[in-house]
C-alpha atoms as a PDB file:
ATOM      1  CA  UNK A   1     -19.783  10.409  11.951  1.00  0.00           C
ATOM      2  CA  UNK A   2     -21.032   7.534  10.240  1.00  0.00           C
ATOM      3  CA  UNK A   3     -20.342   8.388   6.675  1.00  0.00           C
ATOM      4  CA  UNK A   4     -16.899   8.714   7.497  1.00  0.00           C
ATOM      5  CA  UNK A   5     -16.240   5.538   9.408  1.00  0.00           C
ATOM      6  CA  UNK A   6     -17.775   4.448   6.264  1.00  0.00           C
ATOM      7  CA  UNK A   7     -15.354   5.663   3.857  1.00  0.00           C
ATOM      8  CA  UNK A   8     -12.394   4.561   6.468  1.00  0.00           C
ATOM      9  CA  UNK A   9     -14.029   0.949   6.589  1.00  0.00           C
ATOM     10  CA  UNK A  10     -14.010   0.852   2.357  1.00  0.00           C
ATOM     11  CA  UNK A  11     -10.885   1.898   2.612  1.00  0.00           C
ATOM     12  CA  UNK A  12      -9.426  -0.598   4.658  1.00  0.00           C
ATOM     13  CA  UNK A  13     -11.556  -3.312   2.183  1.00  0.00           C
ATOM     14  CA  UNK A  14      -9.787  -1.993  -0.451  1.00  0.00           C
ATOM     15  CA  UNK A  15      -6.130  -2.833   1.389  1.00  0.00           C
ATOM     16  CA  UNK A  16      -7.768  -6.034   2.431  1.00  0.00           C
ATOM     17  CA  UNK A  17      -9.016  -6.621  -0.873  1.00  0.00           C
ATOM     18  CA  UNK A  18      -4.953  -6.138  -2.061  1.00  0.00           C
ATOM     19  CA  UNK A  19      -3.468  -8.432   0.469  1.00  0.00           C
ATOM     20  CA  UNK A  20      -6.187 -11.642  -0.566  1.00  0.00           C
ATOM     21  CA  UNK A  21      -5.285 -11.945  -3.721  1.00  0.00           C
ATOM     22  CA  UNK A  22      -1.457 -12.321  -2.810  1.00  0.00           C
ATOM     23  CA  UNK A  23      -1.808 -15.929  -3.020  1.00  0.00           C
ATOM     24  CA  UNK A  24      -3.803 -16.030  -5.718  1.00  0.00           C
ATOM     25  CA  UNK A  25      -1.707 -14.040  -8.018  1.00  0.00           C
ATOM     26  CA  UNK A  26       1.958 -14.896  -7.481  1.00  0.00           C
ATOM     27  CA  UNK A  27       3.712 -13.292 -10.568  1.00  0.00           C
ATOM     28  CA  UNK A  28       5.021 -10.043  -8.910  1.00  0.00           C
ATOM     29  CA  UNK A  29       4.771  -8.359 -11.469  1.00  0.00           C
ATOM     30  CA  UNK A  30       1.529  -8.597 -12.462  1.00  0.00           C
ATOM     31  CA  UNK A  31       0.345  -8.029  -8.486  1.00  0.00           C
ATOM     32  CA  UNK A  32       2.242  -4.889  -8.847  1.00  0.00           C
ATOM     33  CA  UNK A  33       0.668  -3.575 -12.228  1.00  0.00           C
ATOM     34  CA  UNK A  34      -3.042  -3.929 -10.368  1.00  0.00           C
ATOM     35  CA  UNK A  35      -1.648  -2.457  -7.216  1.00  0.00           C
ATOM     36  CA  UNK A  36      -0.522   0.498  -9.385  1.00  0.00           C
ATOM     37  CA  UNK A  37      -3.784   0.592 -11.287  1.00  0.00           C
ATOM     38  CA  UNK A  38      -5.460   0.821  -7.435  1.00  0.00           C
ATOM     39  CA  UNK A  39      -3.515   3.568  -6.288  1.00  0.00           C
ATOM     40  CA  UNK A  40      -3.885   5.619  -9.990  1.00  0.00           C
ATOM     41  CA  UNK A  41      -8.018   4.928  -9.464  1.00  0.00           C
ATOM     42  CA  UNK A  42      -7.889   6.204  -6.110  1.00  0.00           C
ATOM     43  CA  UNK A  43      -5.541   9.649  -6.793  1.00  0.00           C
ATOM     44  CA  UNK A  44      -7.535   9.889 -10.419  1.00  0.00           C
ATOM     45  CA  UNK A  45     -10.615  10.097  -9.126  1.00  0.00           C
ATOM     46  CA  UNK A  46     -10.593  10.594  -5.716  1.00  0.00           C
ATOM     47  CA  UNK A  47      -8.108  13.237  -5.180  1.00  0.00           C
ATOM     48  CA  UNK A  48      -6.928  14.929  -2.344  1.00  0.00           C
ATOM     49  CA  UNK A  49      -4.312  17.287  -0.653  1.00  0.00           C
ATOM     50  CA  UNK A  50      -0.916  15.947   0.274  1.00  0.00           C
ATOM     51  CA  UNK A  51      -1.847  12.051  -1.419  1.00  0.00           C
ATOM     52  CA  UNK A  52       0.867  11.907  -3.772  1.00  0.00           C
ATOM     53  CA  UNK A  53       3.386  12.982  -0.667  1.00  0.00           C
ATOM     54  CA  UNK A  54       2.022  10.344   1.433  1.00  0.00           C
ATOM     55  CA  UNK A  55       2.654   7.535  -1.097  1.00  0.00           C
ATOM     56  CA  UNK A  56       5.673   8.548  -2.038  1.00  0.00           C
ATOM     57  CA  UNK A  57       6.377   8.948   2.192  1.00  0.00           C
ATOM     58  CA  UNK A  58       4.820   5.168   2.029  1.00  0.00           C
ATOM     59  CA  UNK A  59       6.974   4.243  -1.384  1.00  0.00           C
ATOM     60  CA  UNK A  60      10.090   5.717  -0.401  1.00  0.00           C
ATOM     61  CA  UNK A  61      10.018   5.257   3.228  1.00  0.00           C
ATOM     62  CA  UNK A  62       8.780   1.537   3.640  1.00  0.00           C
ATOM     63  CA  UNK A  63      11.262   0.147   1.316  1.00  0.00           C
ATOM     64  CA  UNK A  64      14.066   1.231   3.141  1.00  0.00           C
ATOM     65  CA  UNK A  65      12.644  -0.386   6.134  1.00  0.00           C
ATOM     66  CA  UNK A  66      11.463  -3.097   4.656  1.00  0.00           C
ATOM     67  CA  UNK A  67      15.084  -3.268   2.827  1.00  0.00           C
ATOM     68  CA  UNK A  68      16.744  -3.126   6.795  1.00  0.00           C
ATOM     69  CA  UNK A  69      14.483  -5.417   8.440  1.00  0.00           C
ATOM     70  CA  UNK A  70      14.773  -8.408   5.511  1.00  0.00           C
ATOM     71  CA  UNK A  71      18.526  -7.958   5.050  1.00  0.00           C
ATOM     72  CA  UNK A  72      18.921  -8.350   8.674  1.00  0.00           C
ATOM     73  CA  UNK A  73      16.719 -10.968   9.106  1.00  0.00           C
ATOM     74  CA  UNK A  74      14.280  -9.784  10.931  1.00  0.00           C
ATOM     75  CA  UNK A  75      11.936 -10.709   7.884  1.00  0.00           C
ATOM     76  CA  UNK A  76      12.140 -12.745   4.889  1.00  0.00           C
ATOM     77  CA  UNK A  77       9.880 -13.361   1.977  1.00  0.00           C
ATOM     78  CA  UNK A  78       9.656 -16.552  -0.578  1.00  0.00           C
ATOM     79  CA  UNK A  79       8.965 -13.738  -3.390  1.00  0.00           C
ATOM     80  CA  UNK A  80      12.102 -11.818  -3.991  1.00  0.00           C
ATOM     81  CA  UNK A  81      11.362  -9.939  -7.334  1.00  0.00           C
ATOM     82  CA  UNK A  82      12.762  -6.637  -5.524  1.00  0.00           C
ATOM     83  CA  UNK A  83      16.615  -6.365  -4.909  1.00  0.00           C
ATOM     84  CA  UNK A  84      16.273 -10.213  -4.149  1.00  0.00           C
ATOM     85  CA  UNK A  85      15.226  -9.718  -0.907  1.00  0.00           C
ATOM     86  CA  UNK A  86      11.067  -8.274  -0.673  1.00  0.00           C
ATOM     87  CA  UNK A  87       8.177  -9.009  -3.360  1.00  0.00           C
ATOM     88  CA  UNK A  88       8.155  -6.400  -5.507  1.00  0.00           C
ATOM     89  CA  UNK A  89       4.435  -5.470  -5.033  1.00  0.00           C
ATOM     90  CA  UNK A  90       4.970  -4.859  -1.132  1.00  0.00           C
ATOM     91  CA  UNK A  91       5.933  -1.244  -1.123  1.00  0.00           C
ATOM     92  CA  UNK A  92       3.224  -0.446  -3.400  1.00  0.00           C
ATOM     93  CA  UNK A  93       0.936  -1.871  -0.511  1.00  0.00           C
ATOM     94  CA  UNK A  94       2.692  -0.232   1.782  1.00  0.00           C
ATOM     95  CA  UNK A  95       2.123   3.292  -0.188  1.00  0.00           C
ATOM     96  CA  UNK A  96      -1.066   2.843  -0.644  1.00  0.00           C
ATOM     97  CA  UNK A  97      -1.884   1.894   2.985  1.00  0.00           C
ATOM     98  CA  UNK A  98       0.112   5.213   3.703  1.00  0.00           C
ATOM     99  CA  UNK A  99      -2.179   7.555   2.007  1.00  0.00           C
ATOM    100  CA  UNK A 100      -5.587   5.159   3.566  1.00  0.00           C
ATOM    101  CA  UNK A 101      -3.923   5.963   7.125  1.00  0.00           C
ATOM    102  CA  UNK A 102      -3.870   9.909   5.859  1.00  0.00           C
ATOM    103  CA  UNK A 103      -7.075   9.890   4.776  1.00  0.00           C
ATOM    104  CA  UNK A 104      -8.317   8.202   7.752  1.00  0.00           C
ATOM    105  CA  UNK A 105      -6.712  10.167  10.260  1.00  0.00           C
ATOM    106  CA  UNK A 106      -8.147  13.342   8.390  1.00  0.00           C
ATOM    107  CA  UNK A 107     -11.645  12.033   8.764  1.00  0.00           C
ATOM    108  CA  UNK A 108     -11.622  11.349  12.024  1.00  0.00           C
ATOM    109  CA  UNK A 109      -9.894  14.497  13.196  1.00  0.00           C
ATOM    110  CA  UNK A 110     -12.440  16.558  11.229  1.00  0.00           C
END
């Protein structure tokens, strides 16, 4: 039981390791290019079943939310570099936090 709350803590690290250096890089585009090289390390060479569905779930999924909630004001963002209304880099996060929660949920449940 250890190990895997172990691999569920780095994990998380690695999504808390994302959102810290949101202030410190603030061209979108670059934060998105490292957020995509994150999510290629962890499918290259960490692979497992149903991954790519749960990121695209995350990708697909999360920016249609986050595209409702902003354009009704329910959230707004300074960084706009995605249909003017949500930082480009944010549904990357989110897609990549959707495949952490899969991979988490299968740990614990086995």
């Amino acid at each position: 039981m250890f190990i895997r709350l172990l691999y569920i803590f780095l994990y998380a690290n690695t999504i808390m390791a994302m959102i810290v250096l949101i202030p410190f890089i603030t061209n979108d585009y670059v934060l998105s290019t490292l957020y995509a090289f994150f999510i290629f390390l962890l499918l290259r060479f960490k692979p497992e079943p149903y991954d790519r569905t749960a990121l695209l779930i995350g990708l697909v999924g999360i920016t249609i939310a986050e595209y409702i909630f902003v354009s009704t004001g329910v959230e707004t963002f300074i960084r706009n570099s995605l249909f003017g209304i949500m930082p480009l880099w944010l549904p990357l996060l989110w897609a990549y936090a959707f495949v952490v929660i899969k991979r988490s949920m299968r740990l614990l449940v086995n």
